[in-house]
Structure formats: structure tokens, C-alpha cells
N, C-alpha and C. Protein backbone atom coordinates (compact mmCIF):
# COMPACT_ATOMS: atom_id res chain seq x y z
N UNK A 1 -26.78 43.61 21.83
CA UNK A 1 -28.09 44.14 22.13
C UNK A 1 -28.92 44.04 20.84
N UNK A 2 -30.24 43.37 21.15
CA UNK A 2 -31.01 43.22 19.67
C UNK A 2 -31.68 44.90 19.15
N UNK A 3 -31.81 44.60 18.07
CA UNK A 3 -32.51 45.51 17.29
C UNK A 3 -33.40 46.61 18.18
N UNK A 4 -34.16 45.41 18.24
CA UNK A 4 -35.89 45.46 19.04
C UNK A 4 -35.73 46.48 20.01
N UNK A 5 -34.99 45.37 20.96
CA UNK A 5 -34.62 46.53 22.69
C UNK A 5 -34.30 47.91 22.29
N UNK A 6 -33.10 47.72 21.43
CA UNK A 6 -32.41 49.24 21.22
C UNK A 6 -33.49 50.46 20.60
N UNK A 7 -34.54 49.87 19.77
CA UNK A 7 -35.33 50.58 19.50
C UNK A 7 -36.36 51.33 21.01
N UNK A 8 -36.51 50.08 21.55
CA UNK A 8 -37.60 50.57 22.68
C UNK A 8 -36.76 51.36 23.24
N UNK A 9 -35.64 51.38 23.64
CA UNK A 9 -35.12 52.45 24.68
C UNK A 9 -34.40 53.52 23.46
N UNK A 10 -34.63 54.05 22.75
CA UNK A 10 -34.61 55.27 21.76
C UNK A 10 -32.99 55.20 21.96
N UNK A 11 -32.25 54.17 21.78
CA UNK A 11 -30.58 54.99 22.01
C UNK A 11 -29.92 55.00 20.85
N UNK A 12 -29.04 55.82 20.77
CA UNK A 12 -27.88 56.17 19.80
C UNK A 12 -27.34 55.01 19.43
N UNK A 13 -26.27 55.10 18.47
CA UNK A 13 -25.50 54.21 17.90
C UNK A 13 -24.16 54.61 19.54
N UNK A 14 -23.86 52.90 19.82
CA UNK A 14 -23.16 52.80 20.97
C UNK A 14 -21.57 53.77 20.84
N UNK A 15 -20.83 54.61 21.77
CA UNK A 15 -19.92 55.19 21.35
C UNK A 15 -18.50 54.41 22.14
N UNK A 16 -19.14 53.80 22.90
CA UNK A 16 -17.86 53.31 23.78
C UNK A 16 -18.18 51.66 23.76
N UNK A 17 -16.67 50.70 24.11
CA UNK A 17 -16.83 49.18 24.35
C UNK A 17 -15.92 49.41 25.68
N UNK A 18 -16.14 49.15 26.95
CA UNK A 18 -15.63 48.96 27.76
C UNK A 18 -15.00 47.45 28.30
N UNK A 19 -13.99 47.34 28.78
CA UNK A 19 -13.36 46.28 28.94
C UNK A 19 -13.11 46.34 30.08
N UNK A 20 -13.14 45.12 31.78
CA UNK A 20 -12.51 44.97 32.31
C UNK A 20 -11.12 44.63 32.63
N UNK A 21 -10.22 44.44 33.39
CA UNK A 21 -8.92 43.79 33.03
C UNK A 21 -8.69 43.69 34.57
N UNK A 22 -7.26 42.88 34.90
CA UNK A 22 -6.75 42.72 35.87
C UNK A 22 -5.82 43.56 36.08
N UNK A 23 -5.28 43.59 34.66
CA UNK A 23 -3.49 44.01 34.72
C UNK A 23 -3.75 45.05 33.65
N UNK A 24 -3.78 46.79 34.06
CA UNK A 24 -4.37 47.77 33.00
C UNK A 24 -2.74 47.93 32.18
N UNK A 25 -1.79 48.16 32.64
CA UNK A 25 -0.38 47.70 31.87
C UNK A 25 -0.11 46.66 30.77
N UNK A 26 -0.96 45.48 31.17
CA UNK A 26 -0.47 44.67 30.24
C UNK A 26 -1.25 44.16 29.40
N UNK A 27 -2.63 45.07 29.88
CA UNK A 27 -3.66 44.95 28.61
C UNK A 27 -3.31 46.05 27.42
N UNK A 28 -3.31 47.33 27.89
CA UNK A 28 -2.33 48.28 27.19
C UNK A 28 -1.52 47.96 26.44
N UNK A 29 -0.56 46.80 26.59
CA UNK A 29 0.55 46.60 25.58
C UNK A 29 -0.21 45.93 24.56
N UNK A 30 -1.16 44.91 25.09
CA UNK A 30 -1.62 44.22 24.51
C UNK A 30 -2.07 44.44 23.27
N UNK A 31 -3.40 45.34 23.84
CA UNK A 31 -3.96 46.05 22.85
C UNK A 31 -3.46 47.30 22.01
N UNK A 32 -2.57 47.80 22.57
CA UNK A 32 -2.45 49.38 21.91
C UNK A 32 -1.90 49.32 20.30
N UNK A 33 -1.53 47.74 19.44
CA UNK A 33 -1.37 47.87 18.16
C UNK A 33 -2.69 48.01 17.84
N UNK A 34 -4.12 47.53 18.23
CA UNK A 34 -4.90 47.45 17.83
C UNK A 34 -6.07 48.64 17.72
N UNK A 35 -5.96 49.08 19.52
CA UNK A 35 -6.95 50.30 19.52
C UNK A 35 -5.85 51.83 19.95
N UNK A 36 -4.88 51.36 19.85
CA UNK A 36 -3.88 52.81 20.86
C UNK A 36 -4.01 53.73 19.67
N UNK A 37 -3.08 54.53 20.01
CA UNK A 37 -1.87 54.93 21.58
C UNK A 37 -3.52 54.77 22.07
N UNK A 38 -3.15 54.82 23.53
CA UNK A 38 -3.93 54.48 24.61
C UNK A 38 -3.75 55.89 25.82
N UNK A 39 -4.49 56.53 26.25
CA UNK A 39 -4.11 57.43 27.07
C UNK A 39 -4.49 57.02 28.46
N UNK A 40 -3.66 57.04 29.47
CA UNK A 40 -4.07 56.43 30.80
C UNK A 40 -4.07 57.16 31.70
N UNK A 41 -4.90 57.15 33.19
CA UNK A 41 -5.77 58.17 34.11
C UNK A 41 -6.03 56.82 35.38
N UNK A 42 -4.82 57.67 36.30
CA UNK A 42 -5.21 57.02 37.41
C UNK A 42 -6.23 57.99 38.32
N UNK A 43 -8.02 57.47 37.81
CA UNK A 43 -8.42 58.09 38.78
C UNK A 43 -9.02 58.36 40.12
N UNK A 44 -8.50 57.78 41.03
CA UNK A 44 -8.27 58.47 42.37
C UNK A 44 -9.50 57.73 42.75
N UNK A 45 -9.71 57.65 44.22
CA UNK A 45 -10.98 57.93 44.82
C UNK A 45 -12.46 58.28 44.37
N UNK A 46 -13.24 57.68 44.06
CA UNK A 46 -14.37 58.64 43.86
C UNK A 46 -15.71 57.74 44.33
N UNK A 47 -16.62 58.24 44.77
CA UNK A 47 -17.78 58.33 45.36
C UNK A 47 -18.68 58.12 44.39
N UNK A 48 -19.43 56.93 44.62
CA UNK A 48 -20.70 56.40 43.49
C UNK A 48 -21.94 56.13 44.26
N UNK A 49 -23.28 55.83 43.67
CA UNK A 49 -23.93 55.58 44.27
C UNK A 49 -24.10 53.85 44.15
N UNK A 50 -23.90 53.02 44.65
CA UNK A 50 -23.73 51.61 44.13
C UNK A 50 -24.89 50.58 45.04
N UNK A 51 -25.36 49.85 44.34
CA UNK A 51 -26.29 49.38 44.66
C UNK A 51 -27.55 50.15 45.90
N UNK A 52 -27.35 51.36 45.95
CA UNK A 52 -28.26 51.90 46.95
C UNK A 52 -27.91 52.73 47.95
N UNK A 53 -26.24 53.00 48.33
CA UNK A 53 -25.18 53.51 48.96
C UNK A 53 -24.30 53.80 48.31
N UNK A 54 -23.95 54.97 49.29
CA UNK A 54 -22.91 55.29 48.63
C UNK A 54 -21.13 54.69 49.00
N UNK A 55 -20.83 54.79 48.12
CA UNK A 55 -19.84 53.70 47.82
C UNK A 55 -18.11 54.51 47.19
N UNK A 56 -17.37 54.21 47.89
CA UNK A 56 -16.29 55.00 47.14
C UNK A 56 -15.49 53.43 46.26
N UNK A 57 -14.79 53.66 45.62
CA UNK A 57 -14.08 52.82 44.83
C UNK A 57 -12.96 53.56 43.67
N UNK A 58 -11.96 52.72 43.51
CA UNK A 58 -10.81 53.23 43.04
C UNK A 58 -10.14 52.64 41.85
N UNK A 59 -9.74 52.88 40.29
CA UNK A 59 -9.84 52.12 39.37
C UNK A 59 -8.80 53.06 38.09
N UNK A 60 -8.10 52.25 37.58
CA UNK A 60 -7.44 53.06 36.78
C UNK A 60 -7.94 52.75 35.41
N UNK A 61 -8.05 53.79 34.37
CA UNK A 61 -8.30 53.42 33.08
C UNK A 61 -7.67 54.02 32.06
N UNK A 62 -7.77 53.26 30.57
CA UNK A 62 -6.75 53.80 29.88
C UNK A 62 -7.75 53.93 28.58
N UNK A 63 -7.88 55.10 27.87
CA UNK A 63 -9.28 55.29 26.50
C UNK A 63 -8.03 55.09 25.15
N UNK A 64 -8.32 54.57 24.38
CA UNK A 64 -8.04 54.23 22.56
C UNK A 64 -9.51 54.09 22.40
N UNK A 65 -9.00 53.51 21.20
CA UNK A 65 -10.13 54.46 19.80
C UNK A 65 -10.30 53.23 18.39
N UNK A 66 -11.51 53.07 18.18
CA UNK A 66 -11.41 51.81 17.22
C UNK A 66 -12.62 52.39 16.05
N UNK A 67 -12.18 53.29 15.51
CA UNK A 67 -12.90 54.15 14.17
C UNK A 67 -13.47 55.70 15.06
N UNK A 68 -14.90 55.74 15.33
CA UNK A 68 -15.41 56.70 16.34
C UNK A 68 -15.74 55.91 17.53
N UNK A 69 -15.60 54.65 17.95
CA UNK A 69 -15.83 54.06 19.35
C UNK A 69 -14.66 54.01 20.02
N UNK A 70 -15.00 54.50 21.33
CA UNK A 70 -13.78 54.66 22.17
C UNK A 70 -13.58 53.27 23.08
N UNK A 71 -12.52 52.98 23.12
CA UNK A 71 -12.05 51.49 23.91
C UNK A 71 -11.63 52.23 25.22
N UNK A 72 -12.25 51.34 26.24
CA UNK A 72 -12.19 52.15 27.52
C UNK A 72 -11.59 50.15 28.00
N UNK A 73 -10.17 50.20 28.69
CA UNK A 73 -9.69 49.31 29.64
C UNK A 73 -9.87 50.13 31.19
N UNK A 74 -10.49 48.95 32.25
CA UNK A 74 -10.80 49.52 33.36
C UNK A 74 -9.84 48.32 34.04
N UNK A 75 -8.80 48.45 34.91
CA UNK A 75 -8.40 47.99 35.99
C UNK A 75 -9.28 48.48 37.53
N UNK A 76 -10.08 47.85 38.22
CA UNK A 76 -10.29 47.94 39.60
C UNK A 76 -9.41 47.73 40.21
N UNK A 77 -9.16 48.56 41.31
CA UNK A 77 -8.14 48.51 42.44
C UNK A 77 -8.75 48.83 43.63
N UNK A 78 -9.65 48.92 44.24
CA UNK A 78 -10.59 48.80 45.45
C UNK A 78 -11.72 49.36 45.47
N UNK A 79 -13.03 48.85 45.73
CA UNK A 79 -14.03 49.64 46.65
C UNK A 79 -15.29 48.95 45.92
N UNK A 80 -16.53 48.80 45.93
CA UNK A 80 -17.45 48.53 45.81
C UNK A 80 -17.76 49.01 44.08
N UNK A 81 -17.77 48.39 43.30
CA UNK A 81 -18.47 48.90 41.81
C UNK A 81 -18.70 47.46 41.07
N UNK A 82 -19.12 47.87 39.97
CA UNK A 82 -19.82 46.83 38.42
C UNK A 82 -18.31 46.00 38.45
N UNK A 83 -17.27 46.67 37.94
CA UNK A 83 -16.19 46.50 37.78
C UNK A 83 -15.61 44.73 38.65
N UNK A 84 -15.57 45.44 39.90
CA UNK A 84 -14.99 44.84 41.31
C UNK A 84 -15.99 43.45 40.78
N UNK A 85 -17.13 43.42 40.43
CA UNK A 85 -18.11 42.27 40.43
C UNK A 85 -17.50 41.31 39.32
N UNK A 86 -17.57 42.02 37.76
CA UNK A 86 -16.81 41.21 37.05
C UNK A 86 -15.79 40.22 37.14
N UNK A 87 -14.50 41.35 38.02
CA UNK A 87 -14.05 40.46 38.06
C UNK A 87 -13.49 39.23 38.90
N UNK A 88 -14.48 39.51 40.04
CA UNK A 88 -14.93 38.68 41.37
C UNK A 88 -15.45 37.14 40.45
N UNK A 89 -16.33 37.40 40.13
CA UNK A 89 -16.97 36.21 39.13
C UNK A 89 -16.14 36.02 37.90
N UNK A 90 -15.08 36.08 37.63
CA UNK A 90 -13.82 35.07 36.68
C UNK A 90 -14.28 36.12 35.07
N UNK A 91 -15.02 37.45 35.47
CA UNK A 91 -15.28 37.43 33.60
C UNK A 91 -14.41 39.25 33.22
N UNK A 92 -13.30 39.13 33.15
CA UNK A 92 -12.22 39.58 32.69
C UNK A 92 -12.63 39.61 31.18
N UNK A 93 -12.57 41.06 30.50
CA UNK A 93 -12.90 40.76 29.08
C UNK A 93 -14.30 42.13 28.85
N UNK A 94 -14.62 42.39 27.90
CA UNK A 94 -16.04 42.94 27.75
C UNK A 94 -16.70 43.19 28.72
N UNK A 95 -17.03 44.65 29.09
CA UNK A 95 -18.17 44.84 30.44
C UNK A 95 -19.23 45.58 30.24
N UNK A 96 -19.02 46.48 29.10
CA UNK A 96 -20.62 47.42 28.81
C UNK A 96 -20.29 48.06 27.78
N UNK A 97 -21.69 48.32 27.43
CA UNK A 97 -21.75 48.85 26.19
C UNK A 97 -22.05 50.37 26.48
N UNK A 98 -21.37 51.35 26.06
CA UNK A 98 -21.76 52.89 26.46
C UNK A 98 -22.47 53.62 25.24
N UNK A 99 -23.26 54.25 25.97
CA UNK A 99 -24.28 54.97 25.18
C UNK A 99 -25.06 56.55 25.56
N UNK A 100 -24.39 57.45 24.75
CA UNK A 100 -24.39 59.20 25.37
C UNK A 100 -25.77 59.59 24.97
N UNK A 101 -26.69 60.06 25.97
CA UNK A 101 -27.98 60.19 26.11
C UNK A 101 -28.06 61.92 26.27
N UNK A 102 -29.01 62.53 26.72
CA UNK A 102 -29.69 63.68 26.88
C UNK A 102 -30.09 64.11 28.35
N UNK A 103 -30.70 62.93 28.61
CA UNK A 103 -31.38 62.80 29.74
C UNK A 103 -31.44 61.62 30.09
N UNK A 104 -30.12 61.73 31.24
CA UNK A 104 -30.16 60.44 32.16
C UNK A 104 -31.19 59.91 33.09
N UNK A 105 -32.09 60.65 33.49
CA UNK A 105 -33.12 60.41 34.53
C UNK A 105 -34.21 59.59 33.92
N UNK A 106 -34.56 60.12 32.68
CA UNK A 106 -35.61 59.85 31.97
C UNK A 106 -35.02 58.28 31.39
N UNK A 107 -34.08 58.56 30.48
CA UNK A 107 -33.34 57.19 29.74
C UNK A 107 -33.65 55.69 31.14
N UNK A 108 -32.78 56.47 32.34
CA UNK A 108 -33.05 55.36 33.30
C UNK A 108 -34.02 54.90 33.75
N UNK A 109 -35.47 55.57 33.93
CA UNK A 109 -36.94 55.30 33.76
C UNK A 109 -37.34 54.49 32.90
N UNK A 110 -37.22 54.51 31.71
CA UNK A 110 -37.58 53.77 30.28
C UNK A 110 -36.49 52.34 30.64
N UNK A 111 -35.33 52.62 30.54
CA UNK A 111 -34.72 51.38 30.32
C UNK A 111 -35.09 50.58 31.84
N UNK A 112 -35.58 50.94 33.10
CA UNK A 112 -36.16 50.39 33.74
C UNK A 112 -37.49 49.65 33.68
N UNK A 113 -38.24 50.65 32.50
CA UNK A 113 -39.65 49.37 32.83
C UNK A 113 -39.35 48.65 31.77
N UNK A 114 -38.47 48.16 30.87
CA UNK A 114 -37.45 47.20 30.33
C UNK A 114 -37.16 45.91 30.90
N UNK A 115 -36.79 46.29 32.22
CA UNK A 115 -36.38 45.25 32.80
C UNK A 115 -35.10 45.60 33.46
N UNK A 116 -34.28 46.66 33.51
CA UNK A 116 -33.14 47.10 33.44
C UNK A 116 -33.10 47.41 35.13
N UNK A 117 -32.06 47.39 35.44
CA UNK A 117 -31.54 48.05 37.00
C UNK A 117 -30.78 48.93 37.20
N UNK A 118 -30.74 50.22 37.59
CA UNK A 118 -29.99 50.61 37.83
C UNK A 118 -29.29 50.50 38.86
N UNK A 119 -27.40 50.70 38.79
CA UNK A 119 -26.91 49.94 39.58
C UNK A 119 -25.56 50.66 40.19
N UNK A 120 -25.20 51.06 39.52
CA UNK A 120 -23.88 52.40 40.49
C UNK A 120 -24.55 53.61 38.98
N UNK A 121 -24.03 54.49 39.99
CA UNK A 121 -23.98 55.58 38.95
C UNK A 121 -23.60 57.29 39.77
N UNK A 122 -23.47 58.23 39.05
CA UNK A 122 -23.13 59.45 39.72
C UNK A 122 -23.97 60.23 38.91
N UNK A 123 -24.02 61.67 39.51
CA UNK A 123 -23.84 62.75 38.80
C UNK A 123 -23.35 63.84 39.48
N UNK A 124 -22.27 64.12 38.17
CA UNK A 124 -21.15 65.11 38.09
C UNK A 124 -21.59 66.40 38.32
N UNK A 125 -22.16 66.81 37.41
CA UNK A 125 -22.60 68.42 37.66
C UNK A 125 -24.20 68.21 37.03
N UNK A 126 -24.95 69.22 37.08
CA UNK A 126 -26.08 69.58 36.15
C UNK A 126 -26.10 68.84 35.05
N UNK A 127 -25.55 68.80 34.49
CA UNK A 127 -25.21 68.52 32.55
C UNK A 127 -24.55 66.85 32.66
N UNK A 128 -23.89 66.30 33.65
CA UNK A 128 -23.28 65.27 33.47
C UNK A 128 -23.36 64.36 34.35
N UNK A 129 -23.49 63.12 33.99
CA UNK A 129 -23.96 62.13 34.54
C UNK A 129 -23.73 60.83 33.85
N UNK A 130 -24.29 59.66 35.08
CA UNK A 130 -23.59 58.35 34.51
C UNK A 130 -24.05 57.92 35.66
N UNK A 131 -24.92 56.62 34.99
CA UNK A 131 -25.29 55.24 35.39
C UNK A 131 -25.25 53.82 34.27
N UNK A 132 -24.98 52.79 35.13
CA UNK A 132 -24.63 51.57 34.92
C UNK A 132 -26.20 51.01 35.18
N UNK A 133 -26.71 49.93 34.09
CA UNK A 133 -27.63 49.31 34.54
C UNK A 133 -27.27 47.85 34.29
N UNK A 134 -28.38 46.29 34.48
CA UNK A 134 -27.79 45.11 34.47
C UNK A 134 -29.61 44.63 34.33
N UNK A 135 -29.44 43.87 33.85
CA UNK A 135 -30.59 42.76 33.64
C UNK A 135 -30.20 41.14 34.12
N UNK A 136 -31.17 40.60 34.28
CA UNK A 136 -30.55 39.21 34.74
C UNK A 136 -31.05 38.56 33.15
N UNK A 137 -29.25 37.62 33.35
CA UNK A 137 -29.32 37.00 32.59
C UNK A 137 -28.16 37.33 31.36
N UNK A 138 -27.66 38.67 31.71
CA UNK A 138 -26.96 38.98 30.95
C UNK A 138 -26.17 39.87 31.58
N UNK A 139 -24.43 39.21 31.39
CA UNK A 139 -23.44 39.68 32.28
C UNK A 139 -22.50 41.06 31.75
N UNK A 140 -23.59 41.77 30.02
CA UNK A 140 -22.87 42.83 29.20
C UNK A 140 -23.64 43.70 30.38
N UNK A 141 -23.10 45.00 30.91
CA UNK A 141 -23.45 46.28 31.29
C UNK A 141 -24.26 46.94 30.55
N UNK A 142 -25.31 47.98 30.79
CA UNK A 142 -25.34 49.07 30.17
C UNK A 142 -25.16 50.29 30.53
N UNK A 143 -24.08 51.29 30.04
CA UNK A 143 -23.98 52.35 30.59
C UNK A 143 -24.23 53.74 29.33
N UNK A 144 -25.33 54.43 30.08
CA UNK A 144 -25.79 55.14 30.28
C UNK A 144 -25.37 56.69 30.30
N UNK A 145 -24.34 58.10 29.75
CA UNK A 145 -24.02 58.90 29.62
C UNK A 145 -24.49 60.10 29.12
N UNK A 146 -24.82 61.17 30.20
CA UNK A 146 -25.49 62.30 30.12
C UNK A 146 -24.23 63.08 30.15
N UNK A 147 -24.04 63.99 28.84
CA UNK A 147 -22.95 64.74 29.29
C UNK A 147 -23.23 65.64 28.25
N UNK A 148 -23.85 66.92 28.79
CA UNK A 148 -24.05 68.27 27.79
C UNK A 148 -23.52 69.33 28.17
N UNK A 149 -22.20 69.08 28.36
CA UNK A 149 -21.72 70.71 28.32
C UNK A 149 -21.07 71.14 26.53
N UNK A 150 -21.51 72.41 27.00
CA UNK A 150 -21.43 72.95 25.40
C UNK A 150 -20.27 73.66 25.53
């Protein structure tokens, strides 16, 4: 992400590199000299809003740690998401760049008249939240994290 952009949309220094994978086991081995121990979370079922509907989808992931950025491996295992798309289209590897905001509503406004889409996303409670956005032309994610509980 250039300079420029990151300036117009006021964001933080990025805290997460998310990775797709096929095989969350054997990326794990892979990686875990590099970013581990690795802690892994099969989590379940859950309900997104994805392209405009709502959408359930199912995905296991495993978080390490590469200084203060957290390495997030995502295995998809069914249902409609960003994820499922990657790796439909052969690109296994790098999927978004995460970035913990204040205000998700607003952030997603701005990075919309950008050029930006928003594209699955939830919110958890009051305080927490999460959307995925996409630009054409460029197959990095941006995700988007509202999470203020104190």
C-alpha cells in the first residue's frame, strides 16, 4: 500500500499479514520456525455479511507473531467469503493487510470514496467489528478492525 493512499485513509501502522492456505497443518509446520508457536482455532460456523447477504462460511486459523505483527494462516473449509475466492482463483499465499481502527463505519465510508468495496464483514458487538474491502486491480485485501473493548 503506497504512502499516499495510507495517508488519505488516516490508518495505523498495519498490525496483522494474513495468509491464505489450503493445508492450515502444513502451513503451520511450515512456518512455525519462522512466525510460531502458532496457536490454532477451529472456528465453527459463522455468519457474515458477504457481498450483500448474508452468508455463513467455515474456516480454520492459526495466529504467530513476526515482532508486533500478527501472522494470521486462514484455511477455508466451506461457505461463501474473501478467503473461498482466493483460493478459487489459484492465489494461495498473502490475502490482506489488517488494520485496527476506531470506527469501522466511518473508516469504511472514507476508504470507499477511495475506490474501496466493501465486501464481507460482521459486527460482533457494539465495540467490535470487521470488514474486508477490495479494489480492482489489486488481489491484496483490506481489512478493516474495530475492536474497543476496554
Amino acid at each position: 500500500m503506497n504512502e499516499e493512499l495510507r495517508e488519505k485513509l488516516s490508518l495505523p501502522q498495519m498490525d496483522q499479514v494474513g495468509f491464505v492456505v489450503k493445508d492450515l497443518d502444513a502451513a503451520v509446520a511450515l512456518y512455525e520456525p519462522m512466525f510460531g508457536p502458532f496457536s490454532i482455532m477451529d472456528v465453527g460456523p459463522m455468519t457474515y455479511n458477504y457481498r450483500g447477504a448474508e452468508e455463513e462460511c467455515d474456516m480454520r486459523i492459526a495466529f504467530g507473531k513476526s515482532g508486533d505483527v500478527e501472522i494470521e494462516l486462514i484455511q477455508w473449509i466451506r461457505g461463501g467469503c474473501p478467503h473461498k475466492e482466493s483460493i478459487e482463483a489459484g492465489r494461495e499465499g498473502m490475502h490482506h493487510l489488517r488494520f485496527r481502527i476506531d470506527d469501522l463505519d466511518t473508516k469504511v465510508a472514507e476508504a470507499e470514496a477511495l475506490g474501496y468495496r466493501a465486501v464481507w464483514g460482521k459486527r460482533y458487538s457494539e465495540d467490535m467489528a470487521v470488514a474486508y474491502l477490495e479494489r480492482d486491480g489489486d488481489p491484496l485485501w483490506l481489512e478493516l478492525f474495530e475492536n474497543n473493548h476496554t
